[in-house]
N, C-alpha and C. Protein backbone atom coordinates (compact mmCIF):
# COMPACT_ATOMS: atom_id res chain seq x y z
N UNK A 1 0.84 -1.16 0.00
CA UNK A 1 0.00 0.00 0.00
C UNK A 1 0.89 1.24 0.00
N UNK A 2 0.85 2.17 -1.07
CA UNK A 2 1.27 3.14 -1.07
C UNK A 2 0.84 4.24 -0.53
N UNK A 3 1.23 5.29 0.37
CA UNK A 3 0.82 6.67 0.68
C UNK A 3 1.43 7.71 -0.07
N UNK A 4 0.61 9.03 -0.64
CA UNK A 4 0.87 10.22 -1.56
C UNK A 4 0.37 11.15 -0.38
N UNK A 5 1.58 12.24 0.36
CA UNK A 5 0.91 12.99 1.14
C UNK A 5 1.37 14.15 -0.18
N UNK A 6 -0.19 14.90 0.18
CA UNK A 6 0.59 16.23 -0.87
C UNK A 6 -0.93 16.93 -0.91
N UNK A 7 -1.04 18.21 -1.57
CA UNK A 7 -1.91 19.27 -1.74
C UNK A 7 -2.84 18.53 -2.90
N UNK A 8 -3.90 18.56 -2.20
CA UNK A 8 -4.88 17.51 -3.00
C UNK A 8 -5.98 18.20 -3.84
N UNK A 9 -6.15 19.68 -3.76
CA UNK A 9 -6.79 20.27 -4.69
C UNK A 9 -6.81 22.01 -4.06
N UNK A 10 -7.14 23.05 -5.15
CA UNK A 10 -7.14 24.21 -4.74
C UNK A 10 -8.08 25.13 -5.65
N UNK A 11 -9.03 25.76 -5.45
CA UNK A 11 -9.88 26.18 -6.08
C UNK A 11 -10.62 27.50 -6.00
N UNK A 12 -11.00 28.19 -6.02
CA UNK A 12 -12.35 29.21 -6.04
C UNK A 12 -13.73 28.71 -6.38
N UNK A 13 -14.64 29.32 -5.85
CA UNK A 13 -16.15 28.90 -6.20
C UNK A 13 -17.28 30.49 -6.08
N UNK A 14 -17.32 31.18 -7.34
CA UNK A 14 -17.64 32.13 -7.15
C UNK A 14 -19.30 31.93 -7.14
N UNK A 15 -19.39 31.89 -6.33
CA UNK A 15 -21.23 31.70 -6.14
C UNK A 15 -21.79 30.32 -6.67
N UNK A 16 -20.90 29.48 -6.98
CA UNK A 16 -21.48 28.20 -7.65
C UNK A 16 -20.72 27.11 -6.86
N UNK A 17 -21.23 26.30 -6.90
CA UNK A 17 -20.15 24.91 -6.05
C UNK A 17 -19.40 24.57 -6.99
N UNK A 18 -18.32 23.80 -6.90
CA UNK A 18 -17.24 23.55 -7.44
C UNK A 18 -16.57 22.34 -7.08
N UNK A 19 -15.88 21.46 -7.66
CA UNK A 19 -15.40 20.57 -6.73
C UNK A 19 -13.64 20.93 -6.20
N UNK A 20 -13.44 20.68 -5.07
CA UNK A 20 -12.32 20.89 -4.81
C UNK A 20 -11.02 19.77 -4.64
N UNK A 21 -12.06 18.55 -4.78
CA UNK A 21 -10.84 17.20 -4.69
C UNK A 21 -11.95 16.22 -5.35
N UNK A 22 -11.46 15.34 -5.92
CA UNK A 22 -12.42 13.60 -6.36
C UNK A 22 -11.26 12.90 -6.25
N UNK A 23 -11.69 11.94 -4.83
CA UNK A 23 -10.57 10.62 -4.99
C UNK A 23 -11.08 9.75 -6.24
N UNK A 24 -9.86 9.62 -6.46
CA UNK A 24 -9.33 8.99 -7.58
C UNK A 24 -10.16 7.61 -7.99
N UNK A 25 -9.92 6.71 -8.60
CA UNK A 25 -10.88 5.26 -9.02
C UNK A 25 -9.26 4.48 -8.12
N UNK A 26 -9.77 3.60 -7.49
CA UNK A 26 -8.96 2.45 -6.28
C UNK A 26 -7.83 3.19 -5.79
N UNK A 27 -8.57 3.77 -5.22
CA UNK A 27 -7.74 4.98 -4.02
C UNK A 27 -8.50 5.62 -3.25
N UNK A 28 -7.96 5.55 -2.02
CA UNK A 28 -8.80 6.00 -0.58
C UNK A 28 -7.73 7.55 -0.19
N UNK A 29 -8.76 7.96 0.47
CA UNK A 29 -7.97 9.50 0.91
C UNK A 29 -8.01 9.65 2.46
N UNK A 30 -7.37 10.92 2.96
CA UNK A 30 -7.39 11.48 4.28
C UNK A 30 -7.10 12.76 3.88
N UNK A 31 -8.60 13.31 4.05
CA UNK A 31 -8.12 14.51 4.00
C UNK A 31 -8.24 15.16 5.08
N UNK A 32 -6.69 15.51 5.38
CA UNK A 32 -6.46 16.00 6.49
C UNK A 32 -6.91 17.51 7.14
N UNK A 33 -6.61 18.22 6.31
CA UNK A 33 -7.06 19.91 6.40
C UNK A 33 -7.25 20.81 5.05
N UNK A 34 -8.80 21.66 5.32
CA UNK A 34 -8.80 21.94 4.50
C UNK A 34 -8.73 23.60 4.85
N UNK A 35 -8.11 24.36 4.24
CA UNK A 35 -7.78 26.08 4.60
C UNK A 35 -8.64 26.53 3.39
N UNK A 36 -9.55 27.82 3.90
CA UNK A 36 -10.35 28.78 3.37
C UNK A 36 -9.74 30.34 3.33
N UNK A 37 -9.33 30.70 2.56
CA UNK A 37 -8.54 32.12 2.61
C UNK A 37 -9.90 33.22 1.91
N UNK A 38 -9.92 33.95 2.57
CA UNK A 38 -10.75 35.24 2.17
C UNK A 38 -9.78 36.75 1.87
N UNK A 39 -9.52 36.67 0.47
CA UNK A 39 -8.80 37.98 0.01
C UNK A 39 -9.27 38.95 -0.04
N UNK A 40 -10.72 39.31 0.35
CA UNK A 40 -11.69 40.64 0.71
C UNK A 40 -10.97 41.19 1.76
N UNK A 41 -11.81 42.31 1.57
CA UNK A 41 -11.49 43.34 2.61
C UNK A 41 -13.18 43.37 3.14
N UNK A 42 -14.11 42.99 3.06
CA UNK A 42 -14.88 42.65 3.37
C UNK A 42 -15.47 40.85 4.03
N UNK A 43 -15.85 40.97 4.87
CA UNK A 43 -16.37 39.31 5.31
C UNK A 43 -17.21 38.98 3.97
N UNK A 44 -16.99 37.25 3.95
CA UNK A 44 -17.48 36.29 2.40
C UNK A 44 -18.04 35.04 3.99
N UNK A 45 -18.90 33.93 2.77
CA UNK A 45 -19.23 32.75 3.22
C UNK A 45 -18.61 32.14 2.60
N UNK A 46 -18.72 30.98 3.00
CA UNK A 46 -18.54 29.61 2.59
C UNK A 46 -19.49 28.61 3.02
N UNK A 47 -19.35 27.20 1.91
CA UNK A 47 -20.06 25.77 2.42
C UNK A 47 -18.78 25.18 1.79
N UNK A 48 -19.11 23.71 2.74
CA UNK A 48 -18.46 22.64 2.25
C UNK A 48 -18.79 21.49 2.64
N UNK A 49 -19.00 20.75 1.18
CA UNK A 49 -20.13 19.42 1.21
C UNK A 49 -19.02 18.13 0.72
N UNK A 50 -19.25 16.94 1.43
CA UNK A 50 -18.72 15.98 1.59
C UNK A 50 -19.63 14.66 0.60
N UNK A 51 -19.27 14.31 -0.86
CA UNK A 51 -21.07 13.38 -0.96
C UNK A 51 -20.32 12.48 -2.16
N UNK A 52 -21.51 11.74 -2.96
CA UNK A 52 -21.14 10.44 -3.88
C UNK A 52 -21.30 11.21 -5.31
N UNK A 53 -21.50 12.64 -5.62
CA UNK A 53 -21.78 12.82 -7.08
C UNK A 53 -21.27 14.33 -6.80
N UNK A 54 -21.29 14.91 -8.31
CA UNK A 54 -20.83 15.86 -8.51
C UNK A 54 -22.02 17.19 -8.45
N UNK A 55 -22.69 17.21 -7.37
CA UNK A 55 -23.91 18.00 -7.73
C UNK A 55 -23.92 19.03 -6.18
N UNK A 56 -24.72 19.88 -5.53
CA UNK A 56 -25.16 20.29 -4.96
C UNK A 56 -25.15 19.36 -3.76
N UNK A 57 -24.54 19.49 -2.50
CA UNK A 57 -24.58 19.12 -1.34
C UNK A 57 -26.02 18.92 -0.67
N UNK A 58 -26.56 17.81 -0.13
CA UNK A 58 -27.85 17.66 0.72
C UNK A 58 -27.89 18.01 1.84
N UNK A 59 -28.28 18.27 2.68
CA UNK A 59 -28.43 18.67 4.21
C UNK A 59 -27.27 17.81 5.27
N UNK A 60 -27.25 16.74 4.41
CA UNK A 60 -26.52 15.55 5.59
C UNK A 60 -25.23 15.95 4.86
N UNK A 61 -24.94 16.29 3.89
CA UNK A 61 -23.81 16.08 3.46
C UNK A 61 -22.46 17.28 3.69
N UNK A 62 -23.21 18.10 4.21
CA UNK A 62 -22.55 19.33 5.21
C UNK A 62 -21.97 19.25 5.46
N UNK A 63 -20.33 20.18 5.86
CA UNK A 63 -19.27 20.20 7.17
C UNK A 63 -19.58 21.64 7.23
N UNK A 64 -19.65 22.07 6.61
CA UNK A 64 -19.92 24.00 6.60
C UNK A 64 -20.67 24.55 5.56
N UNK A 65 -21.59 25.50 6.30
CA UNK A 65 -22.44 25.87 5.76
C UNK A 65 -23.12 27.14 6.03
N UNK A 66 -22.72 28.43 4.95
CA UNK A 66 -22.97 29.39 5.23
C UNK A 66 -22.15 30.21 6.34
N UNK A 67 -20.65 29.73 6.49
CA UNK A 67 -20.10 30.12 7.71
C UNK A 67 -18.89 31.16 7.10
N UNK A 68 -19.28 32.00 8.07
CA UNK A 68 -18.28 33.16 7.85
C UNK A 68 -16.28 33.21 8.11
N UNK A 69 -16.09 33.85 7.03
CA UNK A 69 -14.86 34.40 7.07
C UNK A 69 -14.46 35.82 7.28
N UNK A 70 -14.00 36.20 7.95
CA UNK A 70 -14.11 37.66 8.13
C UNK A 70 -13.04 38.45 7.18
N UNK A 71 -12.75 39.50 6.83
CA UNK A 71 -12.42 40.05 5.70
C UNK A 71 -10.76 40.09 5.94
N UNK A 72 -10.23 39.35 4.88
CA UNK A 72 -8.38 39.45 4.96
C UNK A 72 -8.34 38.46 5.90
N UNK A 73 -8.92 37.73 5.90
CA UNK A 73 -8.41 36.66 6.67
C UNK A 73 -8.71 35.13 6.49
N UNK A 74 -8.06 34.12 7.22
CA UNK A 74 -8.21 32.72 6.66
C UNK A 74 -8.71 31.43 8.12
N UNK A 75 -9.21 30.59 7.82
CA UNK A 75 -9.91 29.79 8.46
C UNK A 75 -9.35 28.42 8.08
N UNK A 76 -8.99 27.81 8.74
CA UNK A 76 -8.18 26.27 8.90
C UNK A 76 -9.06 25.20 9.75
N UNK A 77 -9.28 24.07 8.88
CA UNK A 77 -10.30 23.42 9.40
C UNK A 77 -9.37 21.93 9.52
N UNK A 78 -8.97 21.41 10.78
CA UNK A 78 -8.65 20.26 10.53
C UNK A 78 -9.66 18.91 10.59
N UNK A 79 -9.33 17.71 10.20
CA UNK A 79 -11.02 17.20 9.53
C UNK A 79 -9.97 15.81 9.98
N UNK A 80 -9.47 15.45 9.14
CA UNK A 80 -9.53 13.92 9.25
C UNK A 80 -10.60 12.93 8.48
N UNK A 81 -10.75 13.58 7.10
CA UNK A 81 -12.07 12.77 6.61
C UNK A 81 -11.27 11.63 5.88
N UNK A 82 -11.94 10.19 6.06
CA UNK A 82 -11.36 9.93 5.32
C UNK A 82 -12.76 9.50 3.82
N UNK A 83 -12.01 9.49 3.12
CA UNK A 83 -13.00 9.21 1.78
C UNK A 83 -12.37 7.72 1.08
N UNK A 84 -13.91 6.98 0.15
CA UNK A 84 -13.39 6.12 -0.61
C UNK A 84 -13.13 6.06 -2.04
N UNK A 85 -13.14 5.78 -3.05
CA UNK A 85 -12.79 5.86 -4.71
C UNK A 85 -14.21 6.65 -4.68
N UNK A 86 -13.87 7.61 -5.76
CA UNK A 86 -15.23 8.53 -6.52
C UNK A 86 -16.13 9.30 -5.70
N UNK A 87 -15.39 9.52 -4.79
CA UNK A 87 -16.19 10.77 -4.02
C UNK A 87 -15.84 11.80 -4.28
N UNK A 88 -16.67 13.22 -3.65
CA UNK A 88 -16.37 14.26 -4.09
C UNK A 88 -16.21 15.17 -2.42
N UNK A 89 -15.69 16.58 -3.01
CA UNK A 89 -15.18 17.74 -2.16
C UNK A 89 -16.24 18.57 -2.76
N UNK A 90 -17.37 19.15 -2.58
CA UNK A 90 -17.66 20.00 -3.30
C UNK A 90 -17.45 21.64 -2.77
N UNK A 91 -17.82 22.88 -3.11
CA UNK A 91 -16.86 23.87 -2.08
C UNK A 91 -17.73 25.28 -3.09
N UNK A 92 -18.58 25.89 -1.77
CA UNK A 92 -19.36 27.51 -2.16
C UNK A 92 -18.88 28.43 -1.36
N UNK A 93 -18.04 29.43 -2.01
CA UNK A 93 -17.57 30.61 -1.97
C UNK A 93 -18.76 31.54 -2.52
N UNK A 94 -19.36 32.36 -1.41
CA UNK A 94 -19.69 33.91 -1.84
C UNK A 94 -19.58 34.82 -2.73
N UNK A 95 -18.31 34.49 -3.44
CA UNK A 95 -17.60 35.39 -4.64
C UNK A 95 -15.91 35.17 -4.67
N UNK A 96 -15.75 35.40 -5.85
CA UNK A 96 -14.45 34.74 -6.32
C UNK A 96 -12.94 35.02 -5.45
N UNK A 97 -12.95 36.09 -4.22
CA UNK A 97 -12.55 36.15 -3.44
C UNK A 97 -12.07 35.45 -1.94
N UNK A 98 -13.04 34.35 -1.93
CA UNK A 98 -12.77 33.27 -1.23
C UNK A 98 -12.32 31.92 -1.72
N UNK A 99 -10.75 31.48 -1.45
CA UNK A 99 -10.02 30.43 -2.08
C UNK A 99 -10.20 28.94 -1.15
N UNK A 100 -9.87 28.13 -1.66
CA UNK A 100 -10.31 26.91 -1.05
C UNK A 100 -9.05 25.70 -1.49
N UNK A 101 -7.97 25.46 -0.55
CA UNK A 101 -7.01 24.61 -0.58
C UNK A 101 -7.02 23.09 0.57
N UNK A 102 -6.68 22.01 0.07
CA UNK A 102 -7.42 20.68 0.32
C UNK A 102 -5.89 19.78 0.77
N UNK A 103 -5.53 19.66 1.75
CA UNK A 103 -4.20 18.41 1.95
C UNK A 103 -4.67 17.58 2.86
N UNK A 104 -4.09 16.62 2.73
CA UNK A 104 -3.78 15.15 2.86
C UNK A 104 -3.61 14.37 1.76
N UNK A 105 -3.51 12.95 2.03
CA UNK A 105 -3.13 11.55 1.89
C UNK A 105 -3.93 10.68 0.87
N UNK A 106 -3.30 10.58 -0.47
CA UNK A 106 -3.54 9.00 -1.28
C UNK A 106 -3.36 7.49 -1.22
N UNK A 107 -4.32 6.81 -0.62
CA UNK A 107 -3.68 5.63 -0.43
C UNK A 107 -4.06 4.52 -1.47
N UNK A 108 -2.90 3.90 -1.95
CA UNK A 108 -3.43 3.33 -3.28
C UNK A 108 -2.52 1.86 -2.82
């Protein structure tokens, strides 16, 4: 069994969800932490949905939702998720000002 620790995706989501990581096909993940940077000078939101398709997050599929960043500043979420083949990160930014960077672990 191999481990890949490394920066597993990085993105913006200007008012639309986006995905920010899809483990791979026969490969499991840990994603360890995911950092939210807000380059406003004004406070932005965020969501971030954990699920099996590439669509719009369900209620259950939540870690954050609608939660504030305050302006020029960044939010570090350590998680420990782990995921299996073909899942998704999906990730809603307020406006193109809020960035969204994804690390941990490939295990193949």
């Amino acid at each position: 069994m191999a481990v890949a620790y490394k920066i597993l995706g990085q993105t913006t989501a200007n008012a639309t969800y986006a995905t920010l990581y899809t483990t791979p096909a026969s490969t499991s993940a840990v994603i360890s932490t995911v950092v939210i940077c807000n380059t406003a000078s004004t406070a932005k939101s965020f969501r971030i949905g954990v699920m099996a398709s590439a669509g719009t997050p369900g209620t259950s599929e939540f870690l954050a939702y609608d939660t504030t960043v305050p302006a020029n500043d960044t939010i570090i979420m350590t998680l420990g998720i782990t995921m299996q083949a073909s899942r998704y990160i999906r990730v809603y930014g307020s406006d193109a000002n809020v960035g969204f960077t994804a690390f941990g672990s490939e295990i193949t």
